[in-house]
N, C-alpha and C. Protein backbone atom coordinates (compact mmCIF):
# COMPACT_ATOMS: atom_id res chain seq x y z
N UNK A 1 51.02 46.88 125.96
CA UNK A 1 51.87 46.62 124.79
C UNK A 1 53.33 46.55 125.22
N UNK A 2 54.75 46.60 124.24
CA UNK A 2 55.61 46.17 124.71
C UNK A 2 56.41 45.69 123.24
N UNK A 3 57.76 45.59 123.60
CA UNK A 3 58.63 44.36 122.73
C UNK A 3 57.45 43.33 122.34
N UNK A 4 57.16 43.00 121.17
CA UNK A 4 56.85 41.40 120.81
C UNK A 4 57.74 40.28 120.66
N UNK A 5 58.04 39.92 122.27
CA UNK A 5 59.37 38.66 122.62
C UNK A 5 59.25 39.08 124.10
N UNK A 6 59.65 38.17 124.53
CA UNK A 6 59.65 38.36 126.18
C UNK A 6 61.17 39.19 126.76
N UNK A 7 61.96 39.67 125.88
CA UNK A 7 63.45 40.46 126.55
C UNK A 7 62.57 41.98 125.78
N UNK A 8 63.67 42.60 126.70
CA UNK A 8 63.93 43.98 125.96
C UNK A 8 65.03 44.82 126.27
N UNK A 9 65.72 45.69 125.77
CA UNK A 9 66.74 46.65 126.47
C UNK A 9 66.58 47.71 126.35
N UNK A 10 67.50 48.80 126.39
CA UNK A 10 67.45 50.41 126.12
C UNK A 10 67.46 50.88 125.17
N UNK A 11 68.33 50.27 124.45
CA UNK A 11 68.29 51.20 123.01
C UNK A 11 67.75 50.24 121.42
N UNK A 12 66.90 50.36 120.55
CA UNK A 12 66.35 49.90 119.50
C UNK A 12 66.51 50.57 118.29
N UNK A 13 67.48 50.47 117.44
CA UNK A 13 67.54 50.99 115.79
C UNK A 13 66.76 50.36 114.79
N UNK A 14 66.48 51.40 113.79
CA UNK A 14 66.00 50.37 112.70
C UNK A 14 67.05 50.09 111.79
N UNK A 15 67.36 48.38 111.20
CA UNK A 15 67.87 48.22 110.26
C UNK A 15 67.27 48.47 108.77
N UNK A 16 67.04 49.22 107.93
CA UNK A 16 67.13 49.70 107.00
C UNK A 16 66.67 48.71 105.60
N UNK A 17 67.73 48.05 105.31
CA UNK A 17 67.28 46.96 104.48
C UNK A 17 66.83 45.83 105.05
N UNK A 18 66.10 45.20 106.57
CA UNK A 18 65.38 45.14 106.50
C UNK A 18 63.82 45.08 106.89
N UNK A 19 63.69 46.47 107.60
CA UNK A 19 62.87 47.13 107.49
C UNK A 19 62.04 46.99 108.62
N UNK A 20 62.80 46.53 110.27
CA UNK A 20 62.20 46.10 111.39
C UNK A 20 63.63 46.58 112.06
N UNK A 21 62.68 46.98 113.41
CA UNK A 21 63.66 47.39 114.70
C UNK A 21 64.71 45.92 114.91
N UNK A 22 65.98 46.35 115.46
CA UNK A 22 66.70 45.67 115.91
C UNK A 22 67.82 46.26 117.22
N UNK A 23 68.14 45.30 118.30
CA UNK A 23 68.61 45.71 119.77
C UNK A 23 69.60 44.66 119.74
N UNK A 24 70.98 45.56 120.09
CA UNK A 24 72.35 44.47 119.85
C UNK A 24 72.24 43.94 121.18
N UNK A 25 72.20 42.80 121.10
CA UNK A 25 72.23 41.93 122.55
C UNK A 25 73.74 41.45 122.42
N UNK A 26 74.59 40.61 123.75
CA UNK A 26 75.80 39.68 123.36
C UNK A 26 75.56 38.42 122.67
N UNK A 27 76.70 38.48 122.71
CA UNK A 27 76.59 36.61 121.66
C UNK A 27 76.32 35.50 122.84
N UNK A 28 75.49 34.66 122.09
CA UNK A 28 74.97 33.47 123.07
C UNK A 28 73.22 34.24 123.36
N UNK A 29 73.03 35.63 123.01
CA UNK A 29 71.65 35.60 124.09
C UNK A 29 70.86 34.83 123.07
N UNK A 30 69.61 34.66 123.83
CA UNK A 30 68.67 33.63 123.22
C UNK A 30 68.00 34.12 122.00
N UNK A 31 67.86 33.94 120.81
CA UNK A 31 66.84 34.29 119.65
C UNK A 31 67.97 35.39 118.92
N UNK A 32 68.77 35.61 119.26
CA UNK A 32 69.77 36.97 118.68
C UNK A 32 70.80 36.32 117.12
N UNK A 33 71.01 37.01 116.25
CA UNK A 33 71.24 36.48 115.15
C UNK A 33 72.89 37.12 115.10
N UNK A 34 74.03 36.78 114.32
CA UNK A 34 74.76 38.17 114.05
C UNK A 34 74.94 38.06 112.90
N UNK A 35 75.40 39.52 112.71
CA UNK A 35 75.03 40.06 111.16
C UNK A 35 76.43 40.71 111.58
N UNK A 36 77.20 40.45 109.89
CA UNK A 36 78.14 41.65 109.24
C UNK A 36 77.60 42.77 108.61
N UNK A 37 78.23 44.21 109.32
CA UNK A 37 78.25 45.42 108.22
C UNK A 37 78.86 45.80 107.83
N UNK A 38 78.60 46.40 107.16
CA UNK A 38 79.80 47.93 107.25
C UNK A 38 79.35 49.15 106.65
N UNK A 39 79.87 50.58 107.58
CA UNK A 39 79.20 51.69 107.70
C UNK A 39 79.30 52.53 106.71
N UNK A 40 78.88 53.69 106.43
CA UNK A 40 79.40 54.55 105.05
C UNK A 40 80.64 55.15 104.76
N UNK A 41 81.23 55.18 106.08
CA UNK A 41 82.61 55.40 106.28
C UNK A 41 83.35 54.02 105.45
N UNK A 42 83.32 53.29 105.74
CA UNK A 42 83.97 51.68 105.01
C UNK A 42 84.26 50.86 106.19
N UNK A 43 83.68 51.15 107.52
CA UNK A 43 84.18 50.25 108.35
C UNK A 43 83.67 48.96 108.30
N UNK A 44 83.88 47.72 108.34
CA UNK A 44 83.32 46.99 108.57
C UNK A 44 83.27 45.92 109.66
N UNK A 45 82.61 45.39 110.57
CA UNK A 45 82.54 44.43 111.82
C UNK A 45 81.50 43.79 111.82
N UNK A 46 80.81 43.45 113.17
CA UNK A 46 79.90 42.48 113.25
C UNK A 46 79.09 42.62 114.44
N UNK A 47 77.47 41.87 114.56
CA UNK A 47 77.08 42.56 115.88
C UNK A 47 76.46 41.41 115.54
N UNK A 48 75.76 40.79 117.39
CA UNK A 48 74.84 40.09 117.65
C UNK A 48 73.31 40.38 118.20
N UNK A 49 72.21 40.78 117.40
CA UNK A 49 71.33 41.66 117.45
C UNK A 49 69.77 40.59 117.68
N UNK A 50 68.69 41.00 118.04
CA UNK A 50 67.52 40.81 117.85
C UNK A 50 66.46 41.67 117.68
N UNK A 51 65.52 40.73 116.44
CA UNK A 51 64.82 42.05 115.61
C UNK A 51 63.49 41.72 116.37
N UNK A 52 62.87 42.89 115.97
CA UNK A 52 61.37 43.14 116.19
C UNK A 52 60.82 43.68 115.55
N UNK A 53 59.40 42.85 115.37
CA UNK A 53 58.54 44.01 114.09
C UNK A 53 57.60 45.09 114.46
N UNK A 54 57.75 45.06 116.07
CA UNK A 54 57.24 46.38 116.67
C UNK A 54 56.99 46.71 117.73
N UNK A 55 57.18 48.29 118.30
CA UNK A 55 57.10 48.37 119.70
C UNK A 55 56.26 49.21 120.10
N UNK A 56 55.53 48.76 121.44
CA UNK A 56 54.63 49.67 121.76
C UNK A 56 54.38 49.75 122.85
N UNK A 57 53.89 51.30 123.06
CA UNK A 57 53.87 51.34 124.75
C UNK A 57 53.90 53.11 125.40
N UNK A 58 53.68 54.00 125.87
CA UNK A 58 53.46 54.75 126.40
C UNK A 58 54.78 56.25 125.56
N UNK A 59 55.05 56.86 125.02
CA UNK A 59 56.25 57.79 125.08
C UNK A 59 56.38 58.90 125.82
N UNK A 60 57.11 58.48 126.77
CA UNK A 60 57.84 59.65 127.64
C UNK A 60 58.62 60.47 127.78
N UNK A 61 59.65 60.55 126.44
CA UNK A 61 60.52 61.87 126.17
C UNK A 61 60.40 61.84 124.77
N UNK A 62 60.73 62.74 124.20
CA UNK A 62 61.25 63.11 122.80
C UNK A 62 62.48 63.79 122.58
N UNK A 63 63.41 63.83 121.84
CA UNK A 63 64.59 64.68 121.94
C UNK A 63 65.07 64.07 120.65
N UNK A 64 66.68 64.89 120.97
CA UNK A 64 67.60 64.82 119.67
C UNK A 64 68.74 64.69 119.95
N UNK A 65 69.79 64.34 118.96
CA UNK A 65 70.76 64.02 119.73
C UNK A 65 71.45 64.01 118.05
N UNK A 66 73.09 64.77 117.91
CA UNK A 66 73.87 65.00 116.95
C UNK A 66 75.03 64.15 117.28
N UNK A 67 75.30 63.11 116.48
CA UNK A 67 76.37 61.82 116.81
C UNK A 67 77.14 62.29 115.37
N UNK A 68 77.89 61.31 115.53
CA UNK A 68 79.10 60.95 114.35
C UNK A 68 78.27 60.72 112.63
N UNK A 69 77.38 60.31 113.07
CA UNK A 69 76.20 59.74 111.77
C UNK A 69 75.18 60.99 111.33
N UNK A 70 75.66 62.39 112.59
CA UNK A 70 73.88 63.10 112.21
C UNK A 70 72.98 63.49 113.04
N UNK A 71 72.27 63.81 112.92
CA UNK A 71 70.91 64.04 114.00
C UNK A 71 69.90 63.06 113.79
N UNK A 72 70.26 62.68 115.22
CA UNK A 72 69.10 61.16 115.26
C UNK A 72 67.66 61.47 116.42
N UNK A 73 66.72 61.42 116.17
CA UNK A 73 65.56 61.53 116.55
C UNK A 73 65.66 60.62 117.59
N UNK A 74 65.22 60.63 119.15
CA UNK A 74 65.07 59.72 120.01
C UNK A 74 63.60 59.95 120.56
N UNK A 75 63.04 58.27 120.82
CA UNK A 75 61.66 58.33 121.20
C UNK A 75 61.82 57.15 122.82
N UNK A 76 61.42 57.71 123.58
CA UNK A 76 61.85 56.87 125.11
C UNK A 76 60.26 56.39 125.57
N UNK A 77 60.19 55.12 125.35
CA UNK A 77 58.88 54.26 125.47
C UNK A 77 58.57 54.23 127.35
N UNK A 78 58.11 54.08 128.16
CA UNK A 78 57.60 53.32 129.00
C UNK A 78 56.77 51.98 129.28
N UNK A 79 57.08 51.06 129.50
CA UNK A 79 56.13 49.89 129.36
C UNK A 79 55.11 49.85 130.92
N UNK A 80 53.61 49.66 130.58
CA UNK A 80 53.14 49.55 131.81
C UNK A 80 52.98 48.44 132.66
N UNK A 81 53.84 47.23 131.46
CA UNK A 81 53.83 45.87 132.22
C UNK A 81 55.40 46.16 133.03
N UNK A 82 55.70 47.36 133.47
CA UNK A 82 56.69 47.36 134.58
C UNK A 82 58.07 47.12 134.69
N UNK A 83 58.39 46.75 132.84
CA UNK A 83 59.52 46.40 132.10
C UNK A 83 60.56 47.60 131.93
N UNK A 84 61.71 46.98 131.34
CA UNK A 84 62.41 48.01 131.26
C UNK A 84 62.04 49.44 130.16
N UNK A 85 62.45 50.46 130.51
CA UNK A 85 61.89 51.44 129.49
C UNK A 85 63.37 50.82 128.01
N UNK A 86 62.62 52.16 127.03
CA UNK A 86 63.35 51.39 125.65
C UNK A 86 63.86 52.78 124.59
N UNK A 87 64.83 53.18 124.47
CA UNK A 87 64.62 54.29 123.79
C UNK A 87 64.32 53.84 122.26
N UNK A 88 64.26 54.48 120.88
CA UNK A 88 63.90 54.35 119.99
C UNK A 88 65.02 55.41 119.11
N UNK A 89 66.19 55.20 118.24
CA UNK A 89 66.85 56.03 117.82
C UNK A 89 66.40 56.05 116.11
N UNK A 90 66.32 57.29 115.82
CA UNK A 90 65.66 57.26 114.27
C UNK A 90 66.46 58.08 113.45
N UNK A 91 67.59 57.92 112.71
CA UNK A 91 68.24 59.40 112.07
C UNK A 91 67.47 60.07 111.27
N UNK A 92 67.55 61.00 111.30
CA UNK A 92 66.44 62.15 110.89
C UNK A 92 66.32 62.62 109.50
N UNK A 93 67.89 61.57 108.69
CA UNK A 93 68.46 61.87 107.26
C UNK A 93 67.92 60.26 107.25
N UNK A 94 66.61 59.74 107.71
CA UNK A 94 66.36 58.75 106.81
C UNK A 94 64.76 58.96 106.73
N UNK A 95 64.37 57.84 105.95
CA UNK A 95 62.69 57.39 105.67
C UNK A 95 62.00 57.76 107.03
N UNK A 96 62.68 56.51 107.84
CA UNK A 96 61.80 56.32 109.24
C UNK A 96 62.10 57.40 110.20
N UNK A 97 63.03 58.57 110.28
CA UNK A 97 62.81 59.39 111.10
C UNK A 97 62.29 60.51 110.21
N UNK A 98 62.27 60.61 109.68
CA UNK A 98 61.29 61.89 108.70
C UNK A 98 60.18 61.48 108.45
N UNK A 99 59.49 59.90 108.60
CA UNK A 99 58.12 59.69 108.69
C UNK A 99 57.43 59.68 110.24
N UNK A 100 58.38 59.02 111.17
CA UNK A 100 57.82 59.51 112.97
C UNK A 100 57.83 61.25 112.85
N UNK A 101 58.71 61.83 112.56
CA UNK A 101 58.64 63.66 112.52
C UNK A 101 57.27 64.07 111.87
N UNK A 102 56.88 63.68 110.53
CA UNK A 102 55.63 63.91 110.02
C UNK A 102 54.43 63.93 110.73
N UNK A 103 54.56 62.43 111.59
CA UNK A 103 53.22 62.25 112.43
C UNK A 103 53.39 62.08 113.73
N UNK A 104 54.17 63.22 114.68
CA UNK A 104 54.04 63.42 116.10
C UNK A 104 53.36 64.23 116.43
N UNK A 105 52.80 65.67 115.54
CA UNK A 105 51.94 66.28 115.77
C UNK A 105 50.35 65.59 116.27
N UNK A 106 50.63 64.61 115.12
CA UNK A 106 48.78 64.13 115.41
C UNK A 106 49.14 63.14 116.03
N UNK A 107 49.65 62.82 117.35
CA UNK A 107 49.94 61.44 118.37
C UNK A 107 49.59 62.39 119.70
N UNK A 108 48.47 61.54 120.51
CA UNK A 108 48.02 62.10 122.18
C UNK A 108 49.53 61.21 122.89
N UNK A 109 50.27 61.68 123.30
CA UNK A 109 50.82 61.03 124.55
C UNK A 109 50.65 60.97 125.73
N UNK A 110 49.26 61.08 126.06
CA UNK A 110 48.98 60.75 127.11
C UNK A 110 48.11 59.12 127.04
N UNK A 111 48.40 58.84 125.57
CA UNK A 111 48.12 57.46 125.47
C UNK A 111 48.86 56.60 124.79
N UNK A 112 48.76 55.32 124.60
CA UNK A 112 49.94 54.48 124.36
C UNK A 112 49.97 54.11 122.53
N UNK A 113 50.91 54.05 122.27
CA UNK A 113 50.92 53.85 120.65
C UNK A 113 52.05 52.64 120.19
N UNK A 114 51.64 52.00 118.62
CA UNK A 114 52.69 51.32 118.51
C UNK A 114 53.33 51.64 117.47
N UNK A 115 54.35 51.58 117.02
CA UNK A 115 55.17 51.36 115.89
C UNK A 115 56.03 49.96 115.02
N UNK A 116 55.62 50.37 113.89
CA UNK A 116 55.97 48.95 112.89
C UNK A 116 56.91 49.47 111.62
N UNK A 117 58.02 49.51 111.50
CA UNK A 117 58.70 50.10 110.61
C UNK A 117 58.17 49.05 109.40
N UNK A 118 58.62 50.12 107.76
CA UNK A 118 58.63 48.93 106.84
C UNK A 118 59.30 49.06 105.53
N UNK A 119 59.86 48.09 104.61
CA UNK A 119 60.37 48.51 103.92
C UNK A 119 59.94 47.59 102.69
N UNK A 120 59.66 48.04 101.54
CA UNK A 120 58.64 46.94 100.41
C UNK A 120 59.23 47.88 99.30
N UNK A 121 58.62 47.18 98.38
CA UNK A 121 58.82 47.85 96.76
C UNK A 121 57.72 47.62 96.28
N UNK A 122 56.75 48.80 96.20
CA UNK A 122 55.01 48.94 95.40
C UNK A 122 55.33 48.00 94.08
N UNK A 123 53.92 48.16 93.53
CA UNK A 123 53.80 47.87 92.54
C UNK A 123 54.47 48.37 91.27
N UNK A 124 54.73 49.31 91.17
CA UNK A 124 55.53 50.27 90.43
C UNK A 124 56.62 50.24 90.50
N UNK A 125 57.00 49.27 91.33
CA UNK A 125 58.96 49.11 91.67
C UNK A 125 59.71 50.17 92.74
N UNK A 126 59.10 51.28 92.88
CA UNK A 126 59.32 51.88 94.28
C UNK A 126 59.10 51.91 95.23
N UNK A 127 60.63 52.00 95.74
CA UNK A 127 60.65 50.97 97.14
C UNK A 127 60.22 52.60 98.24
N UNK A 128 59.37 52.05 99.36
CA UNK A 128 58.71 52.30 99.91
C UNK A 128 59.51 51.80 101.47
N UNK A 129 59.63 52.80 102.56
CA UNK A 129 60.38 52.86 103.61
C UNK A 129 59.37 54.01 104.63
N UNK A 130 59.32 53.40 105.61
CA UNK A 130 58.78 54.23 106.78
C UNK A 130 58.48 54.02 108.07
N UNK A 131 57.73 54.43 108.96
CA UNK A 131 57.05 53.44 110.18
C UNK A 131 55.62 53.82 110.22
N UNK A 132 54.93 52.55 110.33
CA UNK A 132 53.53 52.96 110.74
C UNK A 132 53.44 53.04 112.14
N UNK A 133 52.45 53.71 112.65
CA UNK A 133 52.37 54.24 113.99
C UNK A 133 50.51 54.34 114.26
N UNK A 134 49.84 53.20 115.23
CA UNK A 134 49.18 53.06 115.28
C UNK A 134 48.61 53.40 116.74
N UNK A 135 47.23 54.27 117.12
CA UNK A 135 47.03 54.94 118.40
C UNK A 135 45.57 54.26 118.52
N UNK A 136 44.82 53.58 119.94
CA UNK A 136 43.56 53.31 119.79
C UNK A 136 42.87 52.82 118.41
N UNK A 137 43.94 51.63 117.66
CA UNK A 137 43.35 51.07 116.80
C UNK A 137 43.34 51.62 115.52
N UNK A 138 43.61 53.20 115.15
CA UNK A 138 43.93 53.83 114.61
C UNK A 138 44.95 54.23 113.95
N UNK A 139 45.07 53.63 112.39
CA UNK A 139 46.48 54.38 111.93
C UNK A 139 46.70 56.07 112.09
N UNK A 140 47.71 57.02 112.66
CA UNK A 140 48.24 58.28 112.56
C UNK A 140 48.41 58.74 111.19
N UNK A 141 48.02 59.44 110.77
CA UNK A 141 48.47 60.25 109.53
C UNK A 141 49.64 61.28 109.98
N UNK A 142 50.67 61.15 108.69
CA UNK A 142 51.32 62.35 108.74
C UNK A 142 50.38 64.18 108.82
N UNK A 143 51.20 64.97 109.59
CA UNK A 143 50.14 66.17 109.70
C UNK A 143 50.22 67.01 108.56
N UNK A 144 50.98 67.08 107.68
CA UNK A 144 52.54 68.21 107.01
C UNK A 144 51.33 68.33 105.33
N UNK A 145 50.22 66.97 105.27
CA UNK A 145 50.04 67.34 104.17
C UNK A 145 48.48 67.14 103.72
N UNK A 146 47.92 67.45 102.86
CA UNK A 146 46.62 67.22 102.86
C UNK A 146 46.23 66.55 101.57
N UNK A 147 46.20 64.78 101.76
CA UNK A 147 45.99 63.90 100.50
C UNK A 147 44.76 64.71 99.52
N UNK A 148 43.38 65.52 100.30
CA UNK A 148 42.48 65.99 99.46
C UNK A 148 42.65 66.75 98.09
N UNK A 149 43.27 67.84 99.14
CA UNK A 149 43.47 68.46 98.16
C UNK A 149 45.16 69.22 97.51
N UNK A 150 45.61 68.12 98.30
CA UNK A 150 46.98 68.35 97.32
C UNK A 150 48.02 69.60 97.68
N UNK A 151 47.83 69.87 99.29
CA UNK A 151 48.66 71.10 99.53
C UNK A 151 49.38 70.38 100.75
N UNK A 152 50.29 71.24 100.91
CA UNK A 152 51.07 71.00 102.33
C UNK A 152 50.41 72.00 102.80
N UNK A 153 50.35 71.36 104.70
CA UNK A 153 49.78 72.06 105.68
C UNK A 153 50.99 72.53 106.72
N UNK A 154 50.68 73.16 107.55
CA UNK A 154 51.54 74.02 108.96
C UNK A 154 52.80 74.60 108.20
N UNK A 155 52.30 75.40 107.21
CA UNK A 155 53.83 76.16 106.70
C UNK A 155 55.09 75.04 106.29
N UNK A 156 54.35 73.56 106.08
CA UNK A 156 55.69 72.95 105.41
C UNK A 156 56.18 73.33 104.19
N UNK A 157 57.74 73.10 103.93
CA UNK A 157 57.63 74.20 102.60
C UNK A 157 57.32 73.36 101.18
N UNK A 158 57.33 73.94 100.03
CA UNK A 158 56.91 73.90 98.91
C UNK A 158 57.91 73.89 97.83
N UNK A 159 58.28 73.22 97.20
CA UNK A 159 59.82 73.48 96.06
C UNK A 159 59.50 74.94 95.26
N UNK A 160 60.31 75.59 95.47
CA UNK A 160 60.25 76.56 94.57
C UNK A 160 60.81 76.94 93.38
N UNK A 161 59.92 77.62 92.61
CA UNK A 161 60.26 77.60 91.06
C UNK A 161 59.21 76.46 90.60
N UNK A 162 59.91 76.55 89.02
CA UNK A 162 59.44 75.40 88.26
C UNK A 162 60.02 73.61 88.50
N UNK A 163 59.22 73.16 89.29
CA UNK A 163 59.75 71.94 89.16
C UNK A 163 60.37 70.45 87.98
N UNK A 164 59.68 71.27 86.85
CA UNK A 164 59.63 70.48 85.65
C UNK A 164 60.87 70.42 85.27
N UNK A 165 61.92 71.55 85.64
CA UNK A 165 63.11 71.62 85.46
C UNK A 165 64.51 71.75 86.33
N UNK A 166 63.63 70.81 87.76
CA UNK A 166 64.77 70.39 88.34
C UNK A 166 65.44 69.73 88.45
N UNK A 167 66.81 69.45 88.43
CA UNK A 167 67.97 68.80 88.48
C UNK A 167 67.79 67.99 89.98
N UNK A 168 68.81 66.82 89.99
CA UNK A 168 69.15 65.48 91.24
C UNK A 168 69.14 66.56 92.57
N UNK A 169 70.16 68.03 91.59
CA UNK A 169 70.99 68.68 93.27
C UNK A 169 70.22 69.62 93.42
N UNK A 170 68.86 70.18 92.61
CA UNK A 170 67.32 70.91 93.00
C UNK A 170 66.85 70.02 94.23
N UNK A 171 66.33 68.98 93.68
CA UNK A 171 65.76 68.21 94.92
C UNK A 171 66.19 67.50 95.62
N UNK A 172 67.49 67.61 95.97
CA UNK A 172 68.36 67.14 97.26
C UNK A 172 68.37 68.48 97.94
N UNK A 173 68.50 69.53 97.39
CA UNK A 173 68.26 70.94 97.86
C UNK A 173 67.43 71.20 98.74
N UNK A 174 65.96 70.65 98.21
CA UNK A 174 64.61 70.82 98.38
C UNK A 174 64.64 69.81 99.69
N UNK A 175 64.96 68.60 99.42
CA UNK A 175 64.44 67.91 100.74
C UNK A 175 65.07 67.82 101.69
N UNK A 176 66.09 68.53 101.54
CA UNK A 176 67.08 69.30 103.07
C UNK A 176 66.65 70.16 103.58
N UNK A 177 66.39 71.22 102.71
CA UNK A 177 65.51 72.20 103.51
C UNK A 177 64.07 71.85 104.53
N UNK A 178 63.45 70.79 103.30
CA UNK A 178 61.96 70.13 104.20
C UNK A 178 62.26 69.50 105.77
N UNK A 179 63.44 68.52 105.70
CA UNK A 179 63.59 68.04 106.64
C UNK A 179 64.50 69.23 108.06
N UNK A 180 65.22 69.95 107.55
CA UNK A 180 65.67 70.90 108.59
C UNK A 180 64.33 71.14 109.13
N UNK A 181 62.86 72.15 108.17
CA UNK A 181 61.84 72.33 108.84
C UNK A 181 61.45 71.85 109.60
N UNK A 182 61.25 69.99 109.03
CA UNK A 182 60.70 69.47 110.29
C UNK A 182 61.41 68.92 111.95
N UNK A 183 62.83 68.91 111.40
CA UNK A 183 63.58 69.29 113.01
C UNK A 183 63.17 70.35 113.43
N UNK A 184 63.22 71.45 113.11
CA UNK A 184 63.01 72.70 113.56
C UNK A 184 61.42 72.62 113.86
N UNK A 185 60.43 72.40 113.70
CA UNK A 185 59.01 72.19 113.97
C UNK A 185 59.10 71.28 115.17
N UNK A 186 59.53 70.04 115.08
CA UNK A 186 59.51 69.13 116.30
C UNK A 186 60.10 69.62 117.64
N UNK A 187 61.48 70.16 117.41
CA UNK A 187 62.16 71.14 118.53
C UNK A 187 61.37 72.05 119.02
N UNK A 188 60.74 72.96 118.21
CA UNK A 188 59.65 74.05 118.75
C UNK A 188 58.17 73.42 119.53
N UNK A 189 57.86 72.30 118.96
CA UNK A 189 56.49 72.13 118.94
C UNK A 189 56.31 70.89 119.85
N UNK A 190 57.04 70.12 119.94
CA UNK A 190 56.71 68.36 120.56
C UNK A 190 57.71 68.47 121.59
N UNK A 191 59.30 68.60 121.41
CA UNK A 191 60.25 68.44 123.09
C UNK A 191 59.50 69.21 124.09
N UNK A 192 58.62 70.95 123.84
CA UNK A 192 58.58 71.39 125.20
C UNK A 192 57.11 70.56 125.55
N UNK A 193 56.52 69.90 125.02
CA UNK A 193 55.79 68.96 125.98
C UNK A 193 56.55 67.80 126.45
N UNK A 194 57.22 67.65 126.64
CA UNK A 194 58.23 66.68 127.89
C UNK A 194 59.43 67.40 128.63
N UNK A 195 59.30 68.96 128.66
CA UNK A 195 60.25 69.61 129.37
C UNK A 195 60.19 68.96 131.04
N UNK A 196 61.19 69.16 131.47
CA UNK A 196 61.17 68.51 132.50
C UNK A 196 61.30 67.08 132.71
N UNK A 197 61.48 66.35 131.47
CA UNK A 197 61.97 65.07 131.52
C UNK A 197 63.08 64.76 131.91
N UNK A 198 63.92 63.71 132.95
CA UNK A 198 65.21 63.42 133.00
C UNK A 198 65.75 62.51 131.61
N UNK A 199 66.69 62.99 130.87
CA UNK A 199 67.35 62.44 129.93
C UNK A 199 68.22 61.36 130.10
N UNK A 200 68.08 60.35 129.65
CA UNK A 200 68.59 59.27 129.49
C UNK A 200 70.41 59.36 128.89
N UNK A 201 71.42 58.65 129.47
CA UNK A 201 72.58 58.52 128.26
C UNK A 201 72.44 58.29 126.64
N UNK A 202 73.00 58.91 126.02
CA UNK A 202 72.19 58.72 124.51
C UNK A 202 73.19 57.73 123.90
N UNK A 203 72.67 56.97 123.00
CA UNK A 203 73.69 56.38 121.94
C UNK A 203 73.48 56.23 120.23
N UNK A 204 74.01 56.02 119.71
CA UNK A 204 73.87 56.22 118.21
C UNK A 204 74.17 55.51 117.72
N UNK A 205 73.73 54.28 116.56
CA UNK A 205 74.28 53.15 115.76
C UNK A 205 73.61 53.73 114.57
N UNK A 206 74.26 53.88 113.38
CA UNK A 206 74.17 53.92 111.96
C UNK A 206 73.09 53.22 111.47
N UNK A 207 72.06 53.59 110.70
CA UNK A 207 71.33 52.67 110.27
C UNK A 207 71.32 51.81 109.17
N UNK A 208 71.63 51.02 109.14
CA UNK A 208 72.37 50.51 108.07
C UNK A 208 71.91 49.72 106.60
């Protein structure tokens, strides 16, 4: 597996709205588009990027990394077609890095997996953001919860109190706390299986 395109580089963000990895190449490279942003700060500029709808291939580190934007989740691919390796930056205050955090528990890395970010609006008009992550043909389930019967699993937490009467800043409350957990779970539980990894230079682009 690999980039789907024959280039690749080091570092891969997801763009957000819309809803596939993208790697800022220079202007002129082949297939690369540029796009205006601007960040939450109000900056605004321009980049010459190429997207992908998914990457796959071996993961050899996991880590974290606190930039100007946050704590961004990093996933460092290996390709066995001999290519360049690829890191994967995910901020951890979005969809797609709080859905890779959900389901690294249930991922073997000692085998190769892919990822397909996505971003849609159900039937119901809610819009829907995440990455699927597929192992031996197999979609990954998040670990954190149990569709059966309706509980969270491994001590993820639970809103407390009555929910019927929570307020916007209850459950902005609530899903800060969830997501600290699951940094704090991934740090404990998934980096020390790649202790001993050499770390890569890190970098950070906003997801935008």
């Amino acid at each position: 597996m690999g980039l789907e395109t024959k280039e690749n580089t080091s570092y891969i963000n997801v763009l957000a709205s819309a809803g596939d990895f993208r790697m800022t190449v220079d202007e002129g490279t082949e297939g690369a588009k540029k796009r205006e942003y601007e960040t939450s700060d109000g900056k605004k500029g321009s980049k010459w990027e190429k997207a992908f709808k998914s990457i796959g291939g071996l993961i050899t580190n996991v880590d974290f990394f606190e930039g100007d934007y946050g704590k961004n989740l990093l996933l460092t691919f290996d390709f066995q077609d001999g290519t360049e390796t690829v890191t994967v930056s995910l901020g951890t205050n979005t969809p797609f890095g709080e859905d890779v955090m959900k389901k690294l528990p249930n991922i073997d890395f000692s085998q190769e997996v892919k990822l397909s970010p996505y971003s849609f609006e159900d039937e119901k008009g809610k819009l829907r953001k995440g990455i699927s992550i597929v192992q031996n043909d197999e979609k990954i389930l998040g670990a954190f919860f149990d569709p059966e019967k309706k509980k969270n699993l491994l001590k993820f937490p639970d809103p407390e109190g009555d929910t019927t009467v929570y307020d916007k800043e209850d459950w902005i409350m609530y899903f800060t706390k969830a997501r600290k957990f699951l940094v704090k779970y991934t740090e404990d539980n998934i980096l020390p299986k790649f202790e001993g990894v050499v770390k890569e230079e890190k970098k950070e682009e906003e997801e935008l």
